[in-house]
N, C-alpha and C. Protein backbone atom coordinates (compact mmCIF):
# COMPACT_ATOMS: atom_id res chain seq x y z
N UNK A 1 -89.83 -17.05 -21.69
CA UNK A 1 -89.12 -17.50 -22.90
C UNK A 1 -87.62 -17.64 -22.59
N UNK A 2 -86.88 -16.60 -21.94
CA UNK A 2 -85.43 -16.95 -21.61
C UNK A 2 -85.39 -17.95 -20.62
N UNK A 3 -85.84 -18.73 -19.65
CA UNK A 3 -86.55 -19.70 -18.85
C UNK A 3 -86.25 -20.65 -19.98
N UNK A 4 -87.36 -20.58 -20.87
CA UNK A 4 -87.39 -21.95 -22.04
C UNK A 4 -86.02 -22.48 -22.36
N UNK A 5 -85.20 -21.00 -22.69
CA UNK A 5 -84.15 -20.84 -23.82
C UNK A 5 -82.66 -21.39 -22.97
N UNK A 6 -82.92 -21.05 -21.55
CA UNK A 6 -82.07 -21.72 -20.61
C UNK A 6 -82.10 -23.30 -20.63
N UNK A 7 -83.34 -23.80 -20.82
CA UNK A 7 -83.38 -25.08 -20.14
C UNK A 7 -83.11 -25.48 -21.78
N UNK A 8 -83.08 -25.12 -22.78
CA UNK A 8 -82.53 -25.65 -24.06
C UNK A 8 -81.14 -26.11 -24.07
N UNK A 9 -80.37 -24.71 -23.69
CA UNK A 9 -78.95 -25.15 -23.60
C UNK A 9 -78.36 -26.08 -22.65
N UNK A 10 -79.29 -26.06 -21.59
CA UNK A 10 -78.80 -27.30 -20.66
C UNK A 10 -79.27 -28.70 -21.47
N UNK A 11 -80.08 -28.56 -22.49
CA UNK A 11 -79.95 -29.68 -22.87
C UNK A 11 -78.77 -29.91 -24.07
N UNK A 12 -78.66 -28.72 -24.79
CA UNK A 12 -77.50 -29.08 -25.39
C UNK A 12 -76.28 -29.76 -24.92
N UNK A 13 -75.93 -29.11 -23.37
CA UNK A 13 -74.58 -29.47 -23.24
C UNK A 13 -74.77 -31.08 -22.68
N UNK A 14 -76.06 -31.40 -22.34
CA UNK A 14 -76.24 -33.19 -21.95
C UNK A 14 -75.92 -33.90 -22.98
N UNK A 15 -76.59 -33.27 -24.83
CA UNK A 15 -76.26 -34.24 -25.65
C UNK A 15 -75.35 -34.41 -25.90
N UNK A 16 -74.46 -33.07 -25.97
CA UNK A 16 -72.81 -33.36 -25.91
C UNK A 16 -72.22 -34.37 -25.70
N UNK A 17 -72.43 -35.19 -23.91
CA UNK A 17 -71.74 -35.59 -23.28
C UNK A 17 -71.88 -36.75 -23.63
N UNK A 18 -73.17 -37.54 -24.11
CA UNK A 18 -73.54 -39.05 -24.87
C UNK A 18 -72.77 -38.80 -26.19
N UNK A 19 -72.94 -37.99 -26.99
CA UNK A 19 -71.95 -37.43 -28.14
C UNK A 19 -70.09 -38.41 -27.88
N UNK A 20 -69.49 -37.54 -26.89
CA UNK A 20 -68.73 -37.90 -26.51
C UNK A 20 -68.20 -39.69 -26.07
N UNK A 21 -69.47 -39.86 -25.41
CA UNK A 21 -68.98 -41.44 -25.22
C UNK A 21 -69.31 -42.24 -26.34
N UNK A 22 -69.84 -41.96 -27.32
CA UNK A 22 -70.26 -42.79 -28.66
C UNK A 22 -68.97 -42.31 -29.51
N UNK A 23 -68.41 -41.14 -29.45
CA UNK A 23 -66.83 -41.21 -30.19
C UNK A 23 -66.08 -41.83 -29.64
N UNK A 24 -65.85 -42.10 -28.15
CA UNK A 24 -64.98 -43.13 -27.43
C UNK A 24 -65.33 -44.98 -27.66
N UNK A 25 -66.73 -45.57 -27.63
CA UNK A 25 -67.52 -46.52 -27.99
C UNK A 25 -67.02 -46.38 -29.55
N UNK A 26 -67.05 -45.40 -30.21
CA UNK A 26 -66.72 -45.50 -32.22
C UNK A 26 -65.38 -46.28 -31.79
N UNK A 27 -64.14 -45.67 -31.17
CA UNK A 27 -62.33 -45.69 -31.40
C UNK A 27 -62.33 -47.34 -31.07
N UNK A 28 -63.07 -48.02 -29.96
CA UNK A 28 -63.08 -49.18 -29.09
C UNK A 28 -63.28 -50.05 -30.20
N UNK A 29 -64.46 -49.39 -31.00
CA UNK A 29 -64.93 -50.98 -32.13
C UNK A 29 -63.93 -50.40 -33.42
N UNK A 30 -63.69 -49.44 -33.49
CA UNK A 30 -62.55 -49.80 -34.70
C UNK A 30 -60.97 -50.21 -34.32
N UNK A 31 -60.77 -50.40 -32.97
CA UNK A 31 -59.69 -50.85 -32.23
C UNK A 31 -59.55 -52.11 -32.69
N UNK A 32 -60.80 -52.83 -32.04
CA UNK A 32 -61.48 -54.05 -31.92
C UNK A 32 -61.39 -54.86 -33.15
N UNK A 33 -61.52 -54.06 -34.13
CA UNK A 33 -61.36 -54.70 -36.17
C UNK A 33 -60.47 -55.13 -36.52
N UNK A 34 -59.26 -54.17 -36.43
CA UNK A 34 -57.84 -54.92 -36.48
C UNK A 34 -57.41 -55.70 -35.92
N UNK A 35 -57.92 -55.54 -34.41
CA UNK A 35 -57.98 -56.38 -33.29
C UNK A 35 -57.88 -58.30 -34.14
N UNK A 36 -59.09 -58.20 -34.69
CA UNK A 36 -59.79 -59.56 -34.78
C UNK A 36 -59.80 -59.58 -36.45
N UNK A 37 -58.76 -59.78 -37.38
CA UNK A 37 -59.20 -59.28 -38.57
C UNK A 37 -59.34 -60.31 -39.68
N UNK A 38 -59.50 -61.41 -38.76
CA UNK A 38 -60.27 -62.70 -38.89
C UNK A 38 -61.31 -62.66 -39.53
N UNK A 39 -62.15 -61.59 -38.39
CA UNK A 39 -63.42 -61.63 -38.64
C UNK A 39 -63.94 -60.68 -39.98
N UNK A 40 -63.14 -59.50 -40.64
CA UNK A 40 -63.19 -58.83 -41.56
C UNK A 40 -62.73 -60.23 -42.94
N UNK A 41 -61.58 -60.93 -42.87
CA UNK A 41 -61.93 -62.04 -44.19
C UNK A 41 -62.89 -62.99 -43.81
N UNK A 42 -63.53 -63.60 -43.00
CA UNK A 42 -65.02 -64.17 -42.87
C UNK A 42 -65.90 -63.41 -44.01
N UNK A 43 -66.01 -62.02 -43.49
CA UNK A 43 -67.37 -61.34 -44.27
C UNK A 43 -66.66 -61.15 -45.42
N UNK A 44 -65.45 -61.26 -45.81
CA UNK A 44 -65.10 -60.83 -47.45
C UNK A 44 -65.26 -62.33 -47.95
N UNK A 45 -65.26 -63.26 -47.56
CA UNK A 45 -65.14 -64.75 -48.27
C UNK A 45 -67.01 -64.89 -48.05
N UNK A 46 -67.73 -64.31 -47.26
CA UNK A 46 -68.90 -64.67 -47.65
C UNK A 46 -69.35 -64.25 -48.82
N UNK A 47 -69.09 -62.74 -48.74
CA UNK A 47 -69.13 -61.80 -50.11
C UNK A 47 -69.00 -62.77 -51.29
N UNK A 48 -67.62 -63.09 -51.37
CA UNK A 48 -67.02 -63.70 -52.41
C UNK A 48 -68.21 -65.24 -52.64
């Protein structure tokens, strides 16, 4: 069981690390928005 309980936390600290690059991948596409904010009145004039 401590065997099991080991190989748990090694998986914790893996999900962490995808964790991590999907908050870096999040900052890129909200960079990216202002970036292009063209494309934010496109989808408000479709709305409209």
């Amino acid at each position: 069981i401590k065997n099991f309980k080991r190989s748990v936390g090694s998986i914790d600290e893996i999900d962490v690390t995808p964790r991590a690059s999907d908050a870096t991948a999040g900052d890129k596409t909200a960079s990216a928005k202002p970036v292009a904010p063209s494309t934010g009145t496109a989808a408000d004039a479709s709305s409209k």
